[in-house]
N, C-alpha and C. Protein backbone atom coordinates (compact mmCIF):
# COMPACT_ATOMS: atom_id res chain seq x y z
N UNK A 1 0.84 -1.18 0.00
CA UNK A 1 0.00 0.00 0.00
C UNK A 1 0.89 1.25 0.00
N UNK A 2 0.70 2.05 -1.06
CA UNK A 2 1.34 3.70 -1.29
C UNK A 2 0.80 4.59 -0.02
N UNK A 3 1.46 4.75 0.62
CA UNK A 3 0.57 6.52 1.43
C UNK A 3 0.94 8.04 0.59
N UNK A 4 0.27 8.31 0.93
CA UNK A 4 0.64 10.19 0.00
C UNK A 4 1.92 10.73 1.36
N UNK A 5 2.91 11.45 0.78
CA UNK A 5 3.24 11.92 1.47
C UNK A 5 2.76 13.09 2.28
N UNK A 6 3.49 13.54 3.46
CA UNK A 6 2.61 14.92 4.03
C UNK A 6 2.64 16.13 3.27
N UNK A 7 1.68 16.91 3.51
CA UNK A 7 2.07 18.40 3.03
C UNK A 7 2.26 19.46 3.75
N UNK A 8 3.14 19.79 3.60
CA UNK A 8 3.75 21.31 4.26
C UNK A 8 2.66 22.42 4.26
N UNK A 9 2.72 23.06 5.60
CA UNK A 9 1.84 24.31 5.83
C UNK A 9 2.50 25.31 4.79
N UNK A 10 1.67 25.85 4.26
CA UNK A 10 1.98 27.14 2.96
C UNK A 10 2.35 26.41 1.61
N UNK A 11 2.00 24.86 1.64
CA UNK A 11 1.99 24.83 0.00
C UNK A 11 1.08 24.93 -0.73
N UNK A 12 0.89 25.17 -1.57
CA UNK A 12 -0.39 24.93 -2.72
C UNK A 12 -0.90 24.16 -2.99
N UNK A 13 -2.00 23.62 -2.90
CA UNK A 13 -2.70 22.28 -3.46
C UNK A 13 -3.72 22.83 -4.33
N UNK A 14 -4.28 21.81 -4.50
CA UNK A 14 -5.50 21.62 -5.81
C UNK A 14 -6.84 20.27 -5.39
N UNK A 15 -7.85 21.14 -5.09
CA UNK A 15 -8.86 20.33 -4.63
C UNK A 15 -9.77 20.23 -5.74
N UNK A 16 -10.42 18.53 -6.01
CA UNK A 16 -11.20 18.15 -7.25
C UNK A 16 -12.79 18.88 -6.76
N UNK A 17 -13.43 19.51 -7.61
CA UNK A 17 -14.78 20.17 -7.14
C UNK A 17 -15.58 19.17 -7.94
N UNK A 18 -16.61 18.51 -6.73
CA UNK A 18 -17.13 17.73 -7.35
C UNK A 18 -18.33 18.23 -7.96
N UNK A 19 -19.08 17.46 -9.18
CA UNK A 19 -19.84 18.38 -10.43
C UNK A 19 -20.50 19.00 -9.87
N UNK A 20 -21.45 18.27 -8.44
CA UNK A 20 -22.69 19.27 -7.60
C UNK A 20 -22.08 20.49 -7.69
N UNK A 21 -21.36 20.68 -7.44
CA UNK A 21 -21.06 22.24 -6.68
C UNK A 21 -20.15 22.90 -7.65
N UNK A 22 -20.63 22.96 -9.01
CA UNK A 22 -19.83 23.90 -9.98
C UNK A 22 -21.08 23.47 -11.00
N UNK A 23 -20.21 24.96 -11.93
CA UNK A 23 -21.43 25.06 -13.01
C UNK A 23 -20.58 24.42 -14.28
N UNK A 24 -21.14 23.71 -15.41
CA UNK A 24 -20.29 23.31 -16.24
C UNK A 24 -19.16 24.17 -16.32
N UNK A 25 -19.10 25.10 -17.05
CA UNK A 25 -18.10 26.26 -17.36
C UNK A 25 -17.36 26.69 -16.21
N UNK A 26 -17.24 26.31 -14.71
CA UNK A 26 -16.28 26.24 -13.85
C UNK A 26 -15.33 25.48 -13.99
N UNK A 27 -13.96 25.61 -13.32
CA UNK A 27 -12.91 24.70 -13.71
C UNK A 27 -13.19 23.33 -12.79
N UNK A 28 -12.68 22.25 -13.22
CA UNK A 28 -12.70 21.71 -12.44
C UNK A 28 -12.19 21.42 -10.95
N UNK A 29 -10.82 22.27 -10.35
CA UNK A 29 -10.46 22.12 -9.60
C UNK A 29 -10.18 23.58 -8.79
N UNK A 30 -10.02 23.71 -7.80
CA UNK A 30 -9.53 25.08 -7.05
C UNK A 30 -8.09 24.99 -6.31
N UNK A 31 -8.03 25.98 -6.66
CA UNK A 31 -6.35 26.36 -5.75
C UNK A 31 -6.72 26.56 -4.34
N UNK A 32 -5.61 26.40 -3.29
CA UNK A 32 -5.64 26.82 -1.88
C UNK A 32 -4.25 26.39 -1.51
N UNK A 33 -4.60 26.77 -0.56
CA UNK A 33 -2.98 26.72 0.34
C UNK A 33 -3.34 26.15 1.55
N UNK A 34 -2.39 25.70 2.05
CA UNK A 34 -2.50 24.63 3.37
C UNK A 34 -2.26 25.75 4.56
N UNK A 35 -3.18 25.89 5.31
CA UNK A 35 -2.93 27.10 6.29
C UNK A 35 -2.35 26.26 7.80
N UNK A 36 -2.84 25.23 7.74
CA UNK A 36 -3.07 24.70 9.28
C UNK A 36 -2.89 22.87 8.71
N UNK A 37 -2.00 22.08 9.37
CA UNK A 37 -1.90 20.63 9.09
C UNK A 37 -2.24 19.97 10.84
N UNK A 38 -3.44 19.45 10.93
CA UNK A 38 -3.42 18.61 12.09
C UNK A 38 -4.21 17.25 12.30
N UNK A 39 -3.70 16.31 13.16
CA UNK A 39 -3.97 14.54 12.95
C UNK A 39 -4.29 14.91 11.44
N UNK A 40 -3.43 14.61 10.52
CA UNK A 40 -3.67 14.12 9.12
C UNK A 40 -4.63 14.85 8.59
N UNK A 41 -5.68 16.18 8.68
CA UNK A 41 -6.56 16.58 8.05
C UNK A 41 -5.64 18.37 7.90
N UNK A 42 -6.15 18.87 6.32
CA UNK A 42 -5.51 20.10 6.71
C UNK A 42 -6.78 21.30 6.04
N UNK A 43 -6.28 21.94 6.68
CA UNK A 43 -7.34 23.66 6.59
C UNK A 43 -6.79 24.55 5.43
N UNK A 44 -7.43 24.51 4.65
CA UNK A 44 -7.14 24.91 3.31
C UNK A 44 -7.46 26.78 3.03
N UNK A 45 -6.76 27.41 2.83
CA UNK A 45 -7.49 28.84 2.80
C UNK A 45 -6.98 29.27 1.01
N UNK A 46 -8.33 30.05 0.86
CA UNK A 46 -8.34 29.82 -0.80
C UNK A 46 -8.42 31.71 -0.93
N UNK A 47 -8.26 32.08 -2.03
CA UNK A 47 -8.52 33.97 -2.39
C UNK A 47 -9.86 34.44 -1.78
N UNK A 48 -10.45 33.70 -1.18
CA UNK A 48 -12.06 34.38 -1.05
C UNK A 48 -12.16 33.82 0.67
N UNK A 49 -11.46 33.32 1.06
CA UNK A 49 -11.06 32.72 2.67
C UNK A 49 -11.00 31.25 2.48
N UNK A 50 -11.00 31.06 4.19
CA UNK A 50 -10.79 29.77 4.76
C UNK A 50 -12.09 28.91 4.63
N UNK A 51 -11.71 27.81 3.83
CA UNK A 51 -12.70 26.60 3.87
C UNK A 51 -13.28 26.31 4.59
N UNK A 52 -14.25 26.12 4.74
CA UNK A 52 -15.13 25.01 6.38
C UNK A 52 -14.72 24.02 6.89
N UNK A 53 -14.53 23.17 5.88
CA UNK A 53 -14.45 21.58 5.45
C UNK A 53 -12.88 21.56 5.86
N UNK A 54 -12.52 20.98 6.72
CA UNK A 54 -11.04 20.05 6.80
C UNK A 54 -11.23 19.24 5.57
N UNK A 55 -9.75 18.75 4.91
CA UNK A 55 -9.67 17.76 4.12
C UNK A 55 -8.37 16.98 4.25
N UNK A 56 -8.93 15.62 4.01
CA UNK A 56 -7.47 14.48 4.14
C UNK A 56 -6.80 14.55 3.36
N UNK A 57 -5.65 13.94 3.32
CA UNK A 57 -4.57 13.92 2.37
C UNK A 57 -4.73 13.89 0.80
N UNK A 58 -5.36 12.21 1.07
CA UNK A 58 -5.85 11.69 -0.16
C UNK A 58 -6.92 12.79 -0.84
N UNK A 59 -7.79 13.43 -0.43
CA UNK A 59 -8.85 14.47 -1.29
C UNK A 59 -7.88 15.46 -1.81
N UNK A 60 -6.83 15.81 -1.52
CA UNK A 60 -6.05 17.25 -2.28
C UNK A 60 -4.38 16.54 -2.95
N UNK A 61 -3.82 17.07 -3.53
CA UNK A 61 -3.18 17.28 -4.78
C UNK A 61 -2.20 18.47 -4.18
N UNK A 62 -0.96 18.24 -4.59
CA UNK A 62 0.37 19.20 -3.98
C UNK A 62 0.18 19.99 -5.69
N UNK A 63 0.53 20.73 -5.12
CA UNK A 63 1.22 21.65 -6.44
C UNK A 63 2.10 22.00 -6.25
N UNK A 64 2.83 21.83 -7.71
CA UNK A 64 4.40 22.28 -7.90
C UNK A 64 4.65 23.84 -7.87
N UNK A 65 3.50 24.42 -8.26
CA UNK A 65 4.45 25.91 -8.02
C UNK A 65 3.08 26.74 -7.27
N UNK A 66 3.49 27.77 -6.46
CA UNK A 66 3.06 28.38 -5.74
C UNK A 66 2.25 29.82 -6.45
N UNK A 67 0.32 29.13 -6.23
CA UNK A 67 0.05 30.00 -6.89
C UNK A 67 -1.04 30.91 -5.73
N UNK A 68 -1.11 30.69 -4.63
CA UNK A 68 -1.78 31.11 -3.44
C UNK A 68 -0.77 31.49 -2.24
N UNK A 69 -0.64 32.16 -1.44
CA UNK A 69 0.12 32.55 -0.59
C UNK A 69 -0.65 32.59 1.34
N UNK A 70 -0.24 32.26 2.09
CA UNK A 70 -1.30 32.59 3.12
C UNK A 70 -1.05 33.70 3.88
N UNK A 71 -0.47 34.46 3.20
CA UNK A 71 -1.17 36.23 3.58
C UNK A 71 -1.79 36.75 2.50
N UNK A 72 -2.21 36.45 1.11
CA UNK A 72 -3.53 36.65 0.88
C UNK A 72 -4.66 36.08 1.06
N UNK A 73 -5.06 34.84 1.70
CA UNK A 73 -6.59 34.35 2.36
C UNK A 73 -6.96 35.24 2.99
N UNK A 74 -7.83 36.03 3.01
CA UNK A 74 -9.00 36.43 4.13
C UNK A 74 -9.65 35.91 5.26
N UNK A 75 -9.64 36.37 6.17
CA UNK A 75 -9.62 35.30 7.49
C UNK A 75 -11.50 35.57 7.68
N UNK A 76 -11.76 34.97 7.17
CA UNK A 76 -12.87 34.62 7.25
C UNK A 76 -13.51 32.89 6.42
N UNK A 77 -14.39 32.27 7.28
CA UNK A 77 -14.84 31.04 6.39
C UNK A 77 -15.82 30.71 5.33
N UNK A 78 -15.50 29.99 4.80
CA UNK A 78 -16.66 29.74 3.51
C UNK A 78 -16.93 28.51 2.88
N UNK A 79 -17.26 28.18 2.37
CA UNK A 79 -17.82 26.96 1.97
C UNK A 79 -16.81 26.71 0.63
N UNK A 80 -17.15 25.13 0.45
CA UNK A 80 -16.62 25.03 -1.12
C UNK A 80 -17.44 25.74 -2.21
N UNK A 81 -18.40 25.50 -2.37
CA UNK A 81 -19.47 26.25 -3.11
C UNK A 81 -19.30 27.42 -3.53
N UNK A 82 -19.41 28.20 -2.07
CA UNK A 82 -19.49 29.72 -2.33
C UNK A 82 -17.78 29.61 -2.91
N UNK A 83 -16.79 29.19 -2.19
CA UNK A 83 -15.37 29.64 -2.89
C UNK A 83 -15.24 29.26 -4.56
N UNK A 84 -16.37 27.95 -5.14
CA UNK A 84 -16.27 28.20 -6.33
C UNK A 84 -17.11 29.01 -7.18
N UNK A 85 -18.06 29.37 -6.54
CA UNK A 85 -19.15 30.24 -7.50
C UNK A 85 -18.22 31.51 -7.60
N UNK A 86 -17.34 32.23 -6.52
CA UNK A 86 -16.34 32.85 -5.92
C UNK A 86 -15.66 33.33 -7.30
N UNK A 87 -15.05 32.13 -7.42
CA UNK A 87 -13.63 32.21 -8.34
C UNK A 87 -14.45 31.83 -10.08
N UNK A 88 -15.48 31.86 -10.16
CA UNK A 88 -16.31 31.11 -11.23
C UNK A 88 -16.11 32.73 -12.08
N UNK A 89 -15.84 32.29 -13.37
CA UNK A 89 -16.08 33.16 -14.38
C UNK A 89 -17.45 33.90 -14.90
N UNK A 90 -18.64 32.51 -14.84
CA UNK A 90 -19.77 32.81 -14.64
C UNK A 90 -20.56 33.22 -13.34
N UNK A 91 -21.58 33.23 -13.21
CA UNK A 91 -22.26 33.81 -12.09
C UNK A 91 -22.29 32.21 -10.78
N UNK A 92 -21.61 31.39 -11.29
CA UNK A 92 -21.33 29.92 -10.27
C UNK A 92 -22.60 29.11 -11.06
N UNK A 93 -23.23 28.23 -10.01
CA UNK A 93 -23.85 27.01 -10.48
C UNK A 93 -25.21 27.60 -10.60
N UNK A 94 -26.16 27.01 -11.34
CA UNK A 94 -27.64 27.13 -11.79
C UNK A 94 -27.33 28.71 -12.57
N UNK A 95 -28.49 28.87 -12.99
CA UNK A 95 -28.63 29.63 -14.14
C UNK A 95 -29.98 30.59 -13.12
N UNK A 96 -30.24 31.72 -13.97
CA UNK A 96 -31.20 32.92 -13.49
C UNK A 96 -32.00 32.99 -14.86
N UNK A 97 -33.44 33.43 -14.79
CA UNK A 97 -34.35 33.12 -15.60
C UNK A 97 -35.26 33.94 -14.91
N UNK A 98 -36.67 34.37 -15.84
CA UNK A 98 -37.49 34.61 -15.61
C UNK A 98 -38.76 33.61 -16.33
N UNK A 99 -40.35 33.93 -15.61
CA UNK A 99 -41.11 33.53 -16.18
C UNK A 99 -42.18 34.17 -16.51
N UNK A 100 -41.85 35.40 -17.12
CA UNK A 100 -43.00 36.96 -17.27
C UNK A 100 -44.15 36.08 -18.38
N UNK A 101 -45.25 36.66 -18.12
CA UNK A 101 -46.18 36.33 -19.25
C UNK A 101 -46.54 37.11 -20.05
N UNK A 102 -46.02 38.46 -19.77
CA UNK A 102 -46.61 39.81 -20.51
C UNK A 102 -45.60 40.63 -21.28
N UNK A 103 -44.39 39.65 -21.42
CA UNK A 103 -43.14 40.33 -22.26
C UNK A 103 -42.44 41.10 -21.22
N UNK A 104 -42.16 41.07 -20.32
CA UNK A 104 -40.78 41.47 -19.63
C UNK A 104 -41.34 42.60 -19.97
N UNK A 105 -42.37 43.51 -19.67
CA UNK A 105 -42.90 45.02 -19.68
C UNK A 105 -42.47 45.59 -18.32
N UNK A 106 -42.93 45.17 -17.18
CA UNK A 106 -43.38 45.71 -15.93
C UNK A 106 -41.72 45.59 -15.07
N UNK A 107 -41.63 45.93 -14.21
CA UNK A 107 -40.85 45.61 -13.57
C UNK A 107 -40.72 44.12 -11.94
N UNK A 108 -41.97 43.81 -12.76
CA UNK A 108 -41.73 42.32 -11.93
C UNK A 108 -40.88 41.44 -12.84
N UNK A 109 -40.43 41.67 -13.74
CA UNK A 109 -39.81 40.70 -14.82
C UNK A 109 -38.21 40.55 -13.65
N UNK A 110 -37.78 39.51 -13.31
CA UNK A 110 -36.65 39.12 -12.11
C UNK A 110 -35.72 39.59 -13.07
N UNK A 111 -35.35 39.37 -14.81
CA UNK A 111 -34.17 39.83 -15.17
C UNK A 111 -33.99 41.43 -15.22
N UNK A 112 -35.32 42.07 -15.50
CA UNK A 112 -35.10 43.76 -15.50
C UNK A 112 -34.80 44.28 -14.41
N UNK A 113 -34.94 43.61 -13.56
CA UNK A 113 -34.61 44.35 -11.98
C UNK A 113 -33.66 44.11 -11.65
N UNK A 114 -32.68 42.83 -12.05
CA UNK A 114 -31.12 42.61 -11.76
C UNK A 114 -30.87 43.14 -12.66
N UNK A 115 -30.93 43.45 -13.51
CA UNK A 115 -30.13 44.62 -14.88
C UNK A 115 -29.78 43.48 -15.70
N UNK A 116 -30.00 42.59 -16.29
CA UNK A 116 -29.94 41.47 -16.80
C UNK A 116 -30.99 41.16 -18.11
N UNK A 117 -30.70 40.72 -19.63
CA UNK A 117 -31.13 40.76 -20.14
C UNK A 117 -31.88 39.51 -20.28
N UNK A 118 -33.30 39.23 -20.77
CA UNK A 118 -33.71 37.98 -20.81
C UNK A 118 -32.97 36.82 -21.60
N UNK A 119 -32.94 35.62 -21.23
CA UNK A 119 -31.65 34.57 -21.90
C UNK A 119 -32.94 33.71 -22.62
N UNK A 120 -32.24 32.58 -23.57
CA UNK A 120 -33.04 31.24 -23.89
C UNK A 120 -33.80 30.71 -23.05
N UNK A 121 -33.66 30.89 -21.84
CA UNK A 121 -34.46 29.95 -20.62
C UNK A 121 -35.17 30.29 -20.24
N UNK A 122 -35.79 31.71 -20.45
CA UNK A 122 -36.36 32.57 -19.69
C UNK A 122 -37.95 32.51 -20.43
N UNK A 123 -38.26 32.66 -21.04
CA UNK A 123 -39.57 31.95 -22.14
C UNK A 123 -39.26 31.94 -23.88
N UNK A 124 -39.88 31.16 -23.88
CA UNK A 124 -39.20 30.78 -25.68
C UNK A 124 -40.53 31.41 -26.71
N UNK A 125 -41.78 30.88 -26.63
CA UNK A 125 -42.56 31.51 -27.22
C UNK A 125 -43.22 32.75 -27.18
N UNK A 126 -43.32 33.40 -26.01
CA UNK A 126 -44.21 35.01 -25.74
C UNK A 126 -42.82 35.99 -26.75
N UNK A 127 -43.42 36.78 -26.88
CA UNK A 127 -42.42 38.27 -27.21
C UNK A 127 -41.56 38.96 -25.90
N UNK A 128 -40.79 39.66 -25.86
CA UNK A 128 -39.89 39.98 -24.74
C UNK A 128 -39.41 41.50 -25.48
N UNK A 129 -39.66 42.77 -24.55
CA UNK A 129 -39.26 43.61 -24.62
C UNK A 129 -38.11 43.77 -23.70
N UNK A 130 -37.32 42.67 -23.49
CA UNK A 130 -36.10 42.80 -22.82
C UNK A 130 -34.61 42.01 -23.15
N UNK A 131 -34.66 42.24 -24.47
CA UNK A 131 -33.70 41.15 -24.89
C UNK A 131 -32.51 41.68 -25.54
C-alpha cells in the first residue's frame, strides 16, 4: 500500500470540485494553500477565505508551483461552493431566468430588476421587450 506523502503548511494544493457544486463552465479544480496541518486533516485557505471543510490527504493534490500565498486568504470562512461560484467566471452554479407572461414590460420581470437581459431559458414563445 502507497501513502501520500505529508504536506507542508503554505503549500499549494489543488482540490477536485465535485460536479454538484460547480457550473459546467467552472474549472474543475480550485487552488488553496494549506494554512493549518493537524492529525492528518488540513485547513485549506483559498482567495475568497478559509474553507469550512477540513480535508485528508488523499482528497487534495500538492502543487508544484506556488500559486496562493497565506497572507492573501482572508480570514474569514466559507464553503466550497461559495469559494467556487467565488472564483467562477460565470455567475457559479444554476442559471437565473425569468417567467413573465406579458413580455418582460413591468418591472416584476426578475431579469429587469437585476439589470440582466432575458436569456433562452427565460420563455421561448411570448415576445420579450427585454432582450
Amino acid at each position: 500500500m502507497v501513502r501520500n506523502a505529508p504536506i507542508s503548511v503554505g503549500q499549494t494544493v489543488r482540490i477536485p470540485i465535485p460536479s454538484v457544486d460547480r457550473a459546467k463552465t467552472d474549472p474543475r479544480n480550485l487552488l488553496g494553500v494549506v494554512m493549518e496541518a493537524e492529525d492528518g486533516f488540513y485547513r485549506i485557505g483559498t482567495d475568497h477565505g478559509i474553507l469550512s471543510q477540513q480535508y485528508s490527504r488523499n482528497q487534495i493534490e500538492p502543487s508544484s508551483s506556488q500559486f496562493v500565498s497565506k497572507e492573501n486568504v482572508p480570514d474569514k470562512e466559507i464553503s466550497l461552493r461559495a469559494a467556487v461560484g467565488a472564483d467562477s467566471l460565470d455567475s457559479g452554479q444554476g442559471h437565473k431566468h425569468c417567467n413573465c407572461v406579458q413580455g418582460c414590460k413591468t418591472g416584476k420581470c426578475n431579469c429587469r430588476t437585476l439589470g440582466r437581459l432575458c436569456n433562452n431559458r427565460c420563455h421561448n414563445s411570448t415576445s420579450c421587450k427585454n432582450k
